[in-house]
C-alpha atoms as a PDB file:
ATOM      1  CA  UNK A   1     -18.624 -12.284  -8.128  1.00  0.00           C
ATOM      2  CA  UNK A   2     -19.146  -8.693  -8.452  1.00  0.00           C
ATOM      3  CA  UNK A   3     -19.619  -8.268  -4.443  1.00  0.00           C
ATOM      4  CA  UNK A   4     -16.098 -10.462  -4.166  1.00  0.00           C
ATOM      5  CA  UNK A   5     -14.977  -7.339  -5.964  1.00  0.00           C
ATOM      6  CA  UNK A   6     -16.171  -4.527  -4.287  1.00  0.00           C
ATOM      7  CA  UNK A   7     -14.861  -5.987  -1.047  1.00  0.00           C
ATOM      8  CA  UNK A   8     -11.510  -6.701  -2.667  1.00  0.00           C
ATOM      9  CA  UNK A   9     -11.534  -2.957  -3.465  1.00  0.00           C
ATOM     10  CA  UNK A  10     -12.340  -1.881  -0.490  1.00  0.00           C
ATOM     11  CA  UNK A  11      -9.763  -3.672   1.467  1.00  0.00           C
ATOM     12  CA  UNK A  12      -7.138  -2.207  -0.738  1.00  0.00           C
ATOM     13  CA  UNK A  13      -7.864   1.179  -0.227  1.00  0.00           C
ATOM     14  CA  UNK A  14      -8.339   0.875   3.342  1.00  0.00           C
ATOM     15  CA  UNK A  15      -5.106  -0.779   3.532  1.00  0.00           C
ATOM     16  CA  UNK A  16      -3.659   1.888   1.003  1.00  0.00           C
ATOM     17  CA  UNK A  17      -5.317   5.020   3.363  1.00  0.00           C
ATOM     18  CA  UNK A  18      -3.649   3.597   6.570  1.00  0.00           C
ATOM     19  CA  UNK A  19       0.021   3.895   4.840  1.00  0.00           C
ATOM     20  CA  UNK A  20      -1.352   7.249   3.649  1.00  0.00           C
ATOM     21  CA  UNK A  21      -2.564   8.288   7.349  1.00  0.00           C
ATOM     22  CA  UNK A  22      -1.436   7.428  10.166  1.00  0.00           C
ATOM     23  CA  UNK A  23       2.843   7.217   9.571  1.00  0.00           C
ATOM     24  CA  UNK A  24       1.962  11.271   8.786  1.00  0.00           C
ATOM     25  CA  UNK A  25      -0.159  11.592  11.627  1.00  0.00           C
ATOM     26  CA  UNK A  26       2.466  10.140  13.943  1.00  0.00           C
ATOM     27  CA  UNK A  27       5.164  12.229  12.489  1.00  0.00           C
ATOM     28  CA  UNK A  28       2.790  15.378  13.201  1.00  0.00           C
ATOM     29  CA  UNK A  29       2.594  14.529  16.885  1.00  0.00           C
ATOM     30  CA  UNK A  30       5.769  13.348  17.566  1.00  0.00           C
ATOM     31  CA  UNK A  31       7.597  16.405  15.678  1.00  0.00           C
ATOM     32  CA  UNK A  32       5.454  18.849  17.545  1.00  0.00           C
ATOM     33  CA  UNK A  33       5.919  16.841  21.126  1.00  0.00           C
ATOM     34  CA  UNK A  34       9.652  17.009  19.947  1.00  0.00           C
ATOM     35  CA  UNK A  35      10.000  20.314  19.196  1.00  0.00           C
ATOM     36  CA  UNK A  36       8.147  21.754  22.252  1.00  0.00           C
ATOM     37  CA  UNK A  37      10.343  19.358  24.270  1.00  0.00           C
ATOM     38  CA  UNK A  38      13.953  20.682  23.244  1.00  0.00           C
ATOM     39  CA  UNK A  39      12.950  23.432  21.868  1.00  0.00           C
ATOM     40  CA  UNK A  40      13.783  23.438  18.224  1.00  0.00           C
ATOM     41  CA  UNK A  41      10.433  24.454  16.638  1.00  0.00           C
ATOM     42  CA  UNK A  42      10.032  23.582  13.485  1.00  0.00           C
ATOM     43  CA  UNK A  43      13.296  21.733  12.555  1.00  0.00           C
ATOM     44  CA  UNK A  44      12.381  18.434  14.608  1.00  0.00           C
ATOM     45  CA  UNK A  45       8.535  18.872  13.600  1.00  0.00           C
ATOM     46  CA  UNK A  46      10.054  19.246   9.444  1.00  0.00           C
ATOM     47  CA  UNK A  47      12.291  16.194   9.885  1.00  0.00           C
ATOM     48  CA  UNK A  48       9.883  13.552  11.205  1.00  0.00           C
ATOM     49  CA  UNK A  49       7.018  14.510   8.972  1.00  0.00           C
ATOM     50  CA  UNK A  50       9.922  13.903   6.207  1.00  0.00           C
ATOM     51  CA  UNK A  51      11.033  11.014   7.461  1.00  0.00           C
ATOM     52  CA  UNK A  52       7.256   9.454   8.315  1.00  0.00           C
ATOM     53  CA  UNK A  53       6.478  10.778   4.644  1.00  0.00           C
ATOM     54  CA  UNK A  54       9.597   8.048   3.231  1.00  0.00           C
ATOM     55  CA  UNK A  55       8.071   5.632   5.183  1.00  0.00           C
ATOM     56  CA  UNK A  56       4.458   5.652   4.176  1.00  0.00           C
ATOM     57  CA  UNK A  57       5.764   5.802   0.548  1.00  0.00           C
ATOM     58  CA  UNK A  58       7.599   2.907   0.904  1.00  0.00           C
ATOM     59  CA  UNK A  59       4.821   1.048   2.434  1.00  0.00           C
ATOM     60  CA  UNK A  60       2.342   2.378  -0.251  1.00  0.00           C
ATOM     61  CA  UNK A  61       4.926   1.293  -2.856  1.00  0.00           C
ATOM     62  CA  UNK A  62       5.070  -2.165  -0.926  1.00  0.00           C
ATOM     63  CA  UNK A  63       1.785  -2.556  -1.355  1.00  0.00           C
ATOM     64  CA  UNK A  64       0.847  -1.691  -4.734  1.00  0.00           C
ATOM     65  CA  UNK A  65       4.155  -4.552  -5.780  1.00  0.00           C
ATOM     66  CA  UNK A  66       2.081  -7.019  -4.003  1.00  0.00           C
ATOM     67  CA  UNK A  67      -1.570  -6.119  -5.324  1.00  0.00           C
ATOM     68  CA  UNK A  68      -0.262  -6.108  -9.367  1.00  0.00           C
ATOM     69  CA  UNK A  69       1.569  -9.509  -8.711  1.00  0.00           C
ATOM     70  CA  UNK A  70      -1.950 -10.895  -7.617  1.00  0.00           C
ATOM     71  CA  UNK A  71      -3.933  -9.031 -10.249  1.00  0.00           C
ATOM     72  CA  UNK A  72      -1.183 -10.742 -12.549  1.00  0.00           C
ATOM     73  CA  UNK A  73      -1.159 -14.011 -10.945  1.00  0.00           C
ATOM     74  CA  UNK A  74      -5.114 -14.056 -11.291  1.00  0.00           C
ATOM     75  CA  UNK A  75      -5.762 -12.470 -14.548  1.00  0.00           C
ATOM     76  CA  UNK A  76      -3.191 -16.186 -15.954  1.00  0.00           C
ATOM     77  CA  UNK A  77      -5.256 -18.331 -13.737  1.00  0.00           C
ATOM     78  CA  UNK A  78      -8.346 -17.146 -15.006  1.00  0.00           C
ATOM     79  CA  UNK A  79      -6.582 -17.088 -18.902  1.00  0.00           C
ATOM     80  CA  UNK A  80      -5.856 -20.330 -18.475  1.00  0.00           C
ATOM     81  CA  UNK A  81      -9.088 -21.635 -17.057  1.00  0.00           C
ATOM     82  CA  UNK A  82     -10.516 -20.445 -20.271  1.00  0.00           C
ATOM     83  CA  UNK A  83      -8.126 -22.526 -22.460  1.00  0.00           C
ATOM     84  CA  UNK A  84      -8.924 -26.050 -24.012  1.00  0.00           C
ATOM     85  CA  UNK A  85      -7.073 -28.807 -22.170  1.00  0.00           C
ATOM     86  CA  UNK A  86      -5.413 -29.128 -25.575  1.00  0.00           C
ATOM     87  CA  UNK A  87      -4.257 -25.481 -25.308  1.00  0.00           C
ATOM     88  CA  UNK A  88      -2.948 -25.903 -21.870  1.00  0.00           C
ATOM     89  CA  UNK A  89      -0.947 -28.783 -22.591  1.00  0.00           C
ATOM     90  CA  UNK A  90       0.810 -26.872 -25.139  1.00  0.00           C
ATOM     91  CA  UNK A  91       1.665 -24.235 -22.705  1.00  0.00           C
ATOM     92  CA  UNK A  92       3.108 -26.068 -20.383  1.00  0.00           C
END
């Protein structure tokens, strides 16, 4: 039980560092391959860093919506597994 935990954990964060990470990492090198290309240091470079910054907070925002609803969705299971049968014929 506990170790189902941990590894629960840890997939969420990895999944939570990678919409952290790499949408800013590829706004890095693409603004700065941008810029040097036409020439516009640092406007391009400032605008796709902004632009992968909205997108990894969406995706972290995503995420997190998804992870509650199953902490939810488990935390009534597991309510209702401790119920009588009694009890759980009155809730439904």
């Amino acid at each position: 039980m506990q170790n189902d935990s941990w590894s629960l954990a840890l997939r969420i964060m990895a999944r939570i560092s990678g919409w952290i990470a790499f949408p800013v990492l590829i706004g890095v090198f693409l603004g700065r391959w941008l810029d040097k290309m036409f020439n516009t240091e640092p406007f391009l470079f400032l605008i796709t860093v902004a632009v992968c910054f909205v997108i990894s907070m969406y995706g972290l925002v995503i995420n997190a919506l998804k992870e509650f609803k199953k902490i939810e969705a488990d935390a009534q299971a597991e309510k209702i597994a401790k119920m009588t049968p009694e009890q759980q014929d009155d809730k439904k």
